[in-house]
PDB file of N, CA and C in Angstrom:
ATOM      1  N   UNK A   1       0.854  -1.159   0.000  1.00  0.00           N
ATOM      2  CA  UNK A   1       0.000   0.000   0.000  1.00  0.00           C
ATOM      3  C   UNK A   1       0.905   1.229   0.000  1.00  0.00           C
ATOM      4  N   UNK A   2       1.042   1.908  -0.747  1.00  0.00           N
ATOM      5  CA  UNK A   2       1.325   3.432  -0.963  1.00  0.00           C
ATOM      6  C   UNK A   2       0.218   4.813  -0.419  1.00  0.00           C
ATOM      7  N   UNK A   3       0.704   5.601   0.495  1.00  0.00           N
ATOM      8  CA  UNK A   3       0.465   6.385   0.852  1.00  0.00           C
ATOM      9  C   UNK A   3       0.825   7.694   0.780  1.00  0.00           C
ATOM     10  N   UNK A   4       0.670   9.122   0.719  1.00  0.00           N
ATOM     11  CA  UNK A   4       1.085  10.245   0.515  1.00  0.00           C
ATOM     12  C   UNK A   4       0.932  11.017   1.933  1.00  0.00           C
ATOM     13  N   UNK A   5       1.998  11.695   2.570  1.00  0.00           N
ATOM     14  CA  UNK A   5       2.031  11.839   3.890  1.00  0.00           C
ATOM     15  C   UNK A   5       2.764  13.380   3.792  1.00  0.00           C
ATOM     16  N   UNK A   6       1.999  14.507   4.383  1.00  0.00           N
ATOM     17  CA  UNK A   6       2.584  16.178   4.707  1.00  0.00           C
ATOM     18  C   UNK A   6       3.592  15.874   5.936  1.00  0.00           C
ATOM     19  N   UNK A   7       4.496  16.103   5.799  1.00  0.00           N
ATOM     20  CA  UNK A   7       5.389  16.423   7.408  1.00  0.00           C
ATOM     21  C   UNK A   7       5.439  17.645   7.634  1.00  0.00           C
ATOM     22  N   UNK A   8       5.052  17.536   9.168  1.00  0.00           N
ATOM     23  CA  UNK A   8       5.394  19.037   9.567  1.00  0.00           C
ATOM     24  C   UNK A   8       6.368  18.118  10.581  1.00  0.00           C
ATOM     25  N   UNK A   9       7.570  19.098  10.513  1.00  0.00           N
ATOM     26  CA  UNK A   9       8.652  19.028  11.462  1.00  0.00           C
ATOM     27  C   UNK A   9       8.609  19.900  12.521  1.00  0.00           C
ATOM     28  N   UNK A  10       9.551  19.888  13.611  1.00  0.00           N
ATOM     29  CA  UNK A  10       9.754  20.599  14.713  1.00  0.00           C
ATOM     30  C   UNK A  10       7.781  21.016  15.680  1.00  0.00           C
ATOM     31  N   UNK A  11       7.213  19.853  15.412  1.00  0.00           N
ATOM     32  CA  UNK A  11       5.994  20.130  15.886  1.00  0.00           C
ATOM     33  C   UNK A  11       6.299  20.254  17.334  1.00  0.00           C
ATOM     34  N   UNK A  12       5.684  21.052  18.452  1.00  0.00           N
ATOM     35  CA  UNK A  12       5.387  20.689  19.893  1.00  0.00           C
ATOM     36  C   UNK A  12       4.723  19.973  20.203  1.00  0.00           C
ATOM     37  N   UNK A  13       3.976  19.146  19.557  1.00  0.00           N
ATOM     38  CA  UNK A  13       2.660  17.911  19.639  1.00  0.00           C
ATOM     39  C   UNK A  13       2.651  16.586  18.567  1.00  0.00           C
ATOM     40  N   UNK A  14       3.727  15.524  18.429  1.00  0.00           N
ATOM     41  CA  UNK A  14       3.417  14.920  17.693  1.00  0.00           C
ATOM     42  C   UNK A  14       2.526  14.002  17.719  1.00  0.00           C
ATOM     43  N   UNK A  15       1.621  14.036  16.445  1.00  0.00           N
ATOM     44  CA  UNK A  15       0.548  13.468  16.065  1.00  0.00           C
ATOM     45  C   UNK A  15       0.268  12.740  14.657  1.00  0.00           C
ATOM     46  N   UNK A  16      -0.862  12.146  14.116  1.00  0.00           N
ATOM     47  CA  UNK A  16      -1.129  11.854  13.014  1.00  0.00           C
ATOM     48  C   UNK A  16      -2.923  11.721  12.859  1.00  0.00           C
ATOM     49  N   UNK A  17      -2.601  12.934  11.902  1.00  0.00           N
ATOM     50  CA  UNK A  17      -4.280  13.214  11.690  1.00  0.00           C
ATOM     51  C   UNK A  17      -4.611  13.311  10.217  1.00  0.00           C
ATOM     52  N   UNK A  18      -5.945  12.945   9.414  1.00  0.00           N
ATOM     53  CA  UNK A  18      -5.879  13.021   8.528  1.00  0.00           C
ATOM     54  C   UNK A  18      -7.074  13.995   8.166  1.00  0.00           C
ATOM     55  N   UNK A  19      -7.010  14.369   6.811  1.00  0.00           N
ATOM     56  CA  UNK A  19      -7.203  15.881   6.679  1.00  0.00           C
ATOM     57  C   UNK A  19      -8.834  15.762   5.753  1.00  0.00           C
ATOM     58  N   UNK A  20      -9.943  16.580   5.423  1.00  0.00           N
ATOM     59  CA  UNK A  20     -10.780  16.226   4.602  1.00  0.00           C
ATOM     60  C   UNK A  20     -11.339  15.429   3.637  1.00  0.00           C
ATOM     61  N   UNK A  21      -9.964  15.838   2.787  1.00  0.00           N
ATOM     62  CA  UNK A  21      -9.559  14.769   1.901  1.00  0.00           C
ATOM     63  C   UNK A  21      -9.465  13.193   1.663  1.00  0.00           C
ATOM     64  N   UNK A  22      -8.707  12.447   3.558  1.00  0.00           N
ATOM     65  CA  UNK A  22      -8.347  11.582   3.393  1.00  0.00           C
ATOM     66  C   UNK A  22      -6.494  11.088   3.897  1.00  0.00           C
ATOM     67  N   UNK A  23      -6.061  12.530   3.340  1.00  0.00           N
ATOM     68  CA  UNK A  23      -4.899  12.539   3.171  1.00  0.00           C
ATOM     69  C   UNK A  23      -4.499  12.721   4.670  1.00  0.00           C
ATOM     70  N   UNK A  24      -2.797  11.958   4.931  1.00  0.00           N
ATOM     71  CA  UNK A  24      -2.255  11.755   6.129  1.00  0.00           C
ATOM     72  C   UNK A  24      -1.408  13.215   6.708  1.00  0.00           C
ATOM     73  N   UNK A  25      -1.795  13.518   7.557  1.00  0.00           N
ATOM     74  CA  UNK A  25      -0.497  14.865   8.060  1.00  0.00           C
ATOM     75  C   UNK A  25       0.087  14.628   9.161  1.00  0.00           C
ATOM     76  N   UNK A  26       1.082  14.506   9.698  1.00  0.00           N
ATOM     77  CA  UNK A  26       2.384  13.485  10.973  1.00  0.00           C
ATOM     78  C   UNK A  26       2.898  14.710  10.994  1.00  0.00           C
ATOM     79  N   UNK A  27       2.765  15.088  12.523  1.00  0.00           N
ATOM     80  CA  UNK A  27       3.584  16.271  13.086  1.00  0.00           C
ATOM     81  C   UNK A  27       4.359  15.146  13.938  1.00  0.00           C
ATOM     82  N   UNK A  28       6.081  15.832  13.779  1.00  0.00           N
ATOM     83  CA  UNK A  28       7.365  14.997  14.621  1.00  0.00           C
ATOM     84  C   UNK A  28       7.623  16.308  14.889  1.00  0.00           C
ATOM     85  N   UNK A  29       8.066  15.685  16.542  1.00  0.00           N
ATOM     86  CA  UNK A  29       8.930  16.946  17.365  1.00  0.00           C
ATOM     87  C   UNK A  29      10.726  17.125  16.657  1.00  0.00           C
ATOM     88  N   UNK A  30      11.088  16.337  15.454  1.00  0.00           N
ATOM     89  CA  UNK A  30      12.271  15.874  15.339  1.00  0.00           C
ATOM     90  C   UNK A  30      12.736  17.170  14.209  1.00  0.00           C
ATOM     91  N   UNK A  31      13.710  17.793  14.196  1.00  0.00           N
ATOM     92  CA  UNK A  31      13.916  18.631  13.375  1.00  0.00           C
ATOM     93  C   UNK A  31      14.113  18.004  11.932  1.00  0.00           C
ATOM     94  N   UNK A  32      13.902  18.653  10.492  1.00  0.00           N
ATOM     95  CA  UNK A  32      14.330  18.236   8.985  1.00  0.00           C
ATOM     96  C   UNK A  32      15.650  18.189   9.153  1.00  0.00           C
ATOM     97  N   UNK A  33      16.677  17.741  10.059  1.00  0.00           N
ATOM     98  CA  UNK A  33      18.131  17.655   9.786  1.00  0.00           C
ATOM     99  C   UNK A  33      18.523  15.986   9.637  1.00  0.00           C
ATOM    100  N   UNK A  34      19.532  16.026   9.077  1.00  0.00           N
ATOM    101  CA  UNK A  34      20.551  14.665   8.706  1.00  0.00           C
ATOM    102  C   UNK A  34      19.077  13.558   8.651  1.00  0.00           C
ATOM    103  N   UNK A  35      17.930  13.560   8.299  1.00  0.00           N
ATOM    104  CA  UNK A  35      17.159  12.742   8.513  1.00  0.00           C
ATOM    105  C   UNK A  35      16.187  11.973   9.452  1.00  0.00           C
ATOM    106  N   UNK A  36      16.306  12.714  10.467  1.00  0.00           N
ATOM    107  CA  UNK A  36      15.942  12.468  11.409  1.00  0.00           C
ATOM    108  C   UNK A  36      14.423  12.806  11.613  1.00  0.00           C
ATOM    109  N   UNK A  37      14.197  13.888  10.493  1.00  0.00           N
ATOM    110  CA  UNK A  37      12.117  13.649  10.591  1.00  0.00           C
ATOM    111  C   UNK A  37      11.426  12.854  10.393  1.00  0.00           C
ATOM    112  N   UNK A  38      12.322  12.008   9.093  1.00  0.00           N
ATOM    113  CA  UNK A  38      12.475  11.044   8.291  1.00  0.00           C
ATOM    114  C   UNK A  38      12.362   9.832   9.445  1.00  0.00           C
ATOM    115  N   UNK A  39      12.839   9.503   9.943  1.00  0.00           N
ATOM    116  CA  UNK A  39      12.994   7.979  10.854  1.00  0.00           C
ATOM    117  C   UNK A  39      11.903   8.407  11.660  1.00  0.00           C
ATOM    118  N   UNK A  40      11.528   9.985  12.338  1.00  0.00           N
ATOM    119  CA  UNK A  40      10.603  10.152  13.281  1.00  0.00           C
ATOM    120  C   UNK A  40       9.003   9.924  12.876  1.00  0.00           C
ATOM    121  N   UNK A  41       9.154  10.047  11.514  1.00  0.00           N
ATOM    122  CA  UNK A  41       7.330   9.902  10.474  1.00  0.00           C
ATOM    123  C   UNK A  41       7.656   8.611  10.163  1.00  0.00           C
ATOM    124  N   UNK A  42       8.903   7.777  10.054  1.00  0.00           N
ATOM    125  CA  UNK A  42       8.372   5.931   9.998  1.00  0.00           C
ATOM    126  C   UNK A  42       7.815   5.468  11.597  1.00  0.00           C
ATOM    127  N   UNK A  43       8.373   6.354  12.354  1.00  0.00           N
ATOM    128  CA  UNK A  43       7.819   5.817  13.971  1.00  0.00           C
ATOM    129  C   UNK A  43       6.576   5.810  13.826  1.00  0.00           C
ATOM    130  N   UNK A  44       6.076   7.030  13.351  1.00  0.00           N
ATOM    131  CA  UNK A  44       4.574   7.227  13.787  1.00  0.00           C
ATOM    132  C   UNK A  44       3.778   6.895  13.445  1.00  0.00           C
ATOM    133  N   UNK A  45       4.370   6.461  11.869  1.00  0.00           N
ATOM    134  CA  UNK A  45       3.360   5.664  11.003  1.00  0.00           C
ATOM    135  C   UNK A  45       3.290   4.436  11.288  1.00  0.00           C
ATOM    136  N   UNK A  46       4.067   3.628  12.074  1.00  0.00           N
ATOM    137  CA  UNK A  46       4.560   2.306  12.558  1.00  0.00           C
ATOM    138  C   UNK A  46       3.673   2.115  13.867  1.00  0.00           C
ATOM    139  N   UNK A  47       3.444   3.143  14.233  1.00  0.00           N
ATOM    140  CA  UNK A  47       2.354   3.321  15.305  1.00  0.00           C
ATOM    141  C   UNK A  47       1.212   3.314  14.819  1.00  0.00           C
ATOM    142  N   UNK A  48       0.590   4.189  14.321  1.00  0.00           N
ATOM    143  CA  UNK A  48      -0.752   4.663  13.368  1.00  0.00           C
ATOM    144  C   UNK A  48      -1.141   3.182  12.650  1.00  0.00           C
ATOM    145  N   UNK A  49      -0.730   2.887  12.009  1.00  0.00           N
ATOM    146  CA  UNK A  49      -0.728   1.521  11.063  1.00  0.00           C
ATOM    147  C   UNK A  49      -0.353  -0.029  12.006  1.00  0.00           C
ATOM    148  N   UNK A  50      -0.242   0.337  12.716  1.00  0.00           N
ATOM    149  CA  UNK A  50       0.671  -1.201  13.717  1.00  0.00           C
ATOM    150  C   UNK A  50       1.182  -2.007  13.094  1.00  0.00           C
ATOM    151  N   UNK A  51       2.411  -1.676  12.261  1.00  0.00           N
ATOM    152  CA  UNK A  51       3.511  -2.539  11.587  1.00  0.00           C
ATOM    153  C   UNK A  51       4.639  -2.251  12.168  1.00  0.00           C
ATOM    154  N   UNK A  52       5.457  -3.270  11.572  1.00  0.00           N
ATOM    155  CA  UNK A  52       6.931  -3.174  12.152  1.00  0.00           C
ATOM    156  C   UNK A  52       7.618  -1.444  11.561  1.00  0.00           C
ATOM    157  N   UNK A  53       8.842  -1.426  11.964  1.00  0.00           N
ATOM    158  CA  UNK A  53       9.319  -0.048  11.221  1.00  0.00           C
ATOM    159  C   UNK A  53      10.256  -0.362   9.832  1.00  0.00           C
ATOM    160  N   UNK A  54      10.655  -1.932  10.223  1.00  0.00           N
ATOM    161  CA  UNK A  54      11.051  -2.271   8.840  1.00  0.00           C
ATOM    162  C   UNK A  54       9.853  -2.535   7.631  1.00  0.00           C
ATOM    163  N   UNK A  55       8.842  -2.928   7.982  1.00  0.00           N
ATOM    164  CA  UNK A  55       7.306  -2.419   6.932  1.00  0.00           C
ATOM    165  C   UNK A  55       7.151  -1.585   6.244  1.00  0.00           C
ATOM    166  N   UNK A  56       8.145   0.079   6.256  1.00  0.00           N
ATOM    167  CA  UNK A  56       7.789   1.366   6.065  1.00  0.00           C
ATOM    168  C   UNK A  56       8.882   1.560   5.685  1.00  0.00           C
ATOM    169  N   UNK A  57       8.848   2.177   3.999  1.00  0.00           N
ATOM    170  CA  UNK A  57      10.178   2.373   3.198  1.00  0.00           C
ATOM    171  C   UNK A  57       9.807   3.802   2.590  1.00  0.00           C
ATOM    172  N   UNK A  58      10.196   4.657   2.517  1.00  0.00           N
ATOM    173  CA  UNK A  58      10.244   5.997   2.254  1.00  0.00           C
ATOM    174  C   UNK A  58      10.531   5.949   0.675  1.00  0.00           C
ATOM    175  N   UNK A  59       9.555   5.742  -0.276  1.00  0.00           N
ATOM    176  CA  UNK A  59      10.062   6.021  -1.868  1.00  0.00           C
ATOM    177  C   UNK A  59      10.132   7.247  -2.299  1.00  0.00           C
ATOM    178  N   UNK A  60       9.406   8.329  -2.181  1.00  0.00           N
ATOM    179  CA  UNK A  60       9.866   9.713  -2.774  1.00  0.00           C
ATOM    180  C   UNK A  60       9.714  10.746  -1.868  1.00  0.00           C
ATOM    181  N   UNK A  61      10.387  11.763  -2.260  1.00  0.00           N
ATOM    182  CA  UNK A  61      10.398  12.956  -1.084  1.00  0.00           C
ATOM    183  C   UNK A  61      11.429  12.945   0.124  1.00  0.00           C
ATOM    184  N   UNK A  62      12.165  12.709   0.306  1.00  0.00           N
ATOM    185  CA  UNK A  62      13.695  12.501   1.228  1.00  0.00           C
ATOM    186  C   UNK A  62      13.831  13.923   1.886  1.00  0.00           C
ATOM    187  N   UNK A  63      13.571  14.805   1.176  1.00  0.00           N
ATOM    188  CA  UNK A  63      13.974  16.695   1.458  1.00  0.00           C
ATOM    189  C   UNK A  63      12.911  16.990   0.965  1.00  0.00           C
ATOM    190  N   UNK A  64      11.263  16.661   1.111  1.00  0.00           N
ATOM    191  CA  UNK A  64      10.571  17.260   0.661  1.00  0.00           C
ATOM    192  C   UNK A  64       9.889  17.099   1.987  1.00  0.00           C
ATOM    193  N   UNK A  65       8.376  18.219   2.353  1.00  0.00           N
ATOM    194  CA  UNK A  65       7.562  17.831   3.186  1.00  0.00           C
ATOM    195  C   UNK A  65       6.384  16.517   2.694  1.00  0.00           C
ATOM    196  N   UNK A  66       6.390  16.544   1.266  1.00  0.00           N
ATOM    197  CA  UNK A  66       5.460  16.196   1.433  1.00  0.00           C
ATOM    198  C   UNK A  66       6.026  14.253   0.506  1.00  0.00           C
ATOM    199  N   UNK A  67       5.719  13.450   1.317  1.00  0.00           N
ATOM    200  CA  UNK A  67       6.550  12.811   1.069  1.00  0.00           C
ATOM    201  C   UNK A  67       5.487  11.115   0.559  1.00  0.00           C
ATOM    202  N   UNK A  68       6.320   9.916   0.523  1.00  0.00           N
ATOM    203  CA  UNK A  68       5.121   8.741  -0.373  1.00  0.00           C
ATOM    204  C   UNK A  68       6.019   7.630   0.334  1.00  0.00           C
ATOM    205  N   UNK A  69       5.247   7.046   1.054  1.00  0.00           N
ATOM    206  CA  UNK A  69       5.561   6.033   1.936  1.00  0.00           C
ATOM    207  C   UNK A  69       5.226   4.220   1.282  1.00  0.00           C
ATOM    208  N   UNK A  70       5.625   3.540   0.953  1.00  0.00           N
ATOM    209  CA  UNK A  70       5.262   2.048   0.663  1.00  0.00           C
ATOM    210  C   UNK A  70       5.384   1.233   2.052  1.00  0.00           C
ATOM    211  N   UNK A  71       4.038   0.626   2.277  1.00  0.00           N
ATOM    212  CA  UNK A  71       4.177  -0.130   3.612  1.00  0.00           C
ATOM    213  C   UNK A  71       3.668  -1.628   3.473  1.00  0.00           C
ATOM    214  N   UNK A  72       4.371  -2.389   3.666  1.00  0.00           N
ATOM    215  CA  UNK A  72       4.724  -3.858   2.804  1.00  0.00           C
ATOM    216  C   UNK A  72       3.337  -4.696   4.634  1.00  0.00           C
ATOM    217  N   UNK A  73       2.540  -5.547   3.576  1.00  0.00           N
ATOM    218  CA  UNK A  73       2.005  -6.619   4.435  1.00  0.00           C
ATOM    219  C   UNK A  73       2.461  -7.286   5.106  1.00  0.00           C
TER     220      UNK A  73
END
C-alpha cells in the first residue's frame, strides 16, 4: 500500500491526523536535519498503522515535506 504523507517538522505535539480529503499529516517533534524527521514519520506511522518499522520504506520525497511512503504486508 502506498500512501502520501505532509510532514510538519519541529511540531510541539506529535501526532497523526488526517485531513478532509483523506490525506495523512504526521507532526514529529524531530527537526528536517541529517534525517531524522524522516525515521521520526516511519515511527509514527509504525504506530498509526501497527507494523513493524522495517514495513515502512520511504520512496519519494527525502527533502521534501510532502513525502510517499510504501508499507509492505
Amino acid at each position: 500500500m502506498r500512501i502520501t504523507v505532509l510532514v510538519h517538522p519541529n511540531a510541539k505535539q506529535p501526532r497523526v491526523e488526517k485531513d478532509l480529503l483523506g490525506g495523512l499529516h504526521v507532526y514529529v517533534g524531530a527537526p528536517p536535519l541529517d534525517g531524522r524527521a524522516n525515521e521520526a514519520v516511519i515511527n509514527s506511522l509504525a504506530n498509526y498503522f501497527r507494523v513493524k518499522k522495517y514495513q515502512i520504506k520511504l520512496i519519494r520525497g527525502h527533502k521534501s515535506k510532502l513525502k510517499i511512503f510504501e508499507i509492505a504486508d
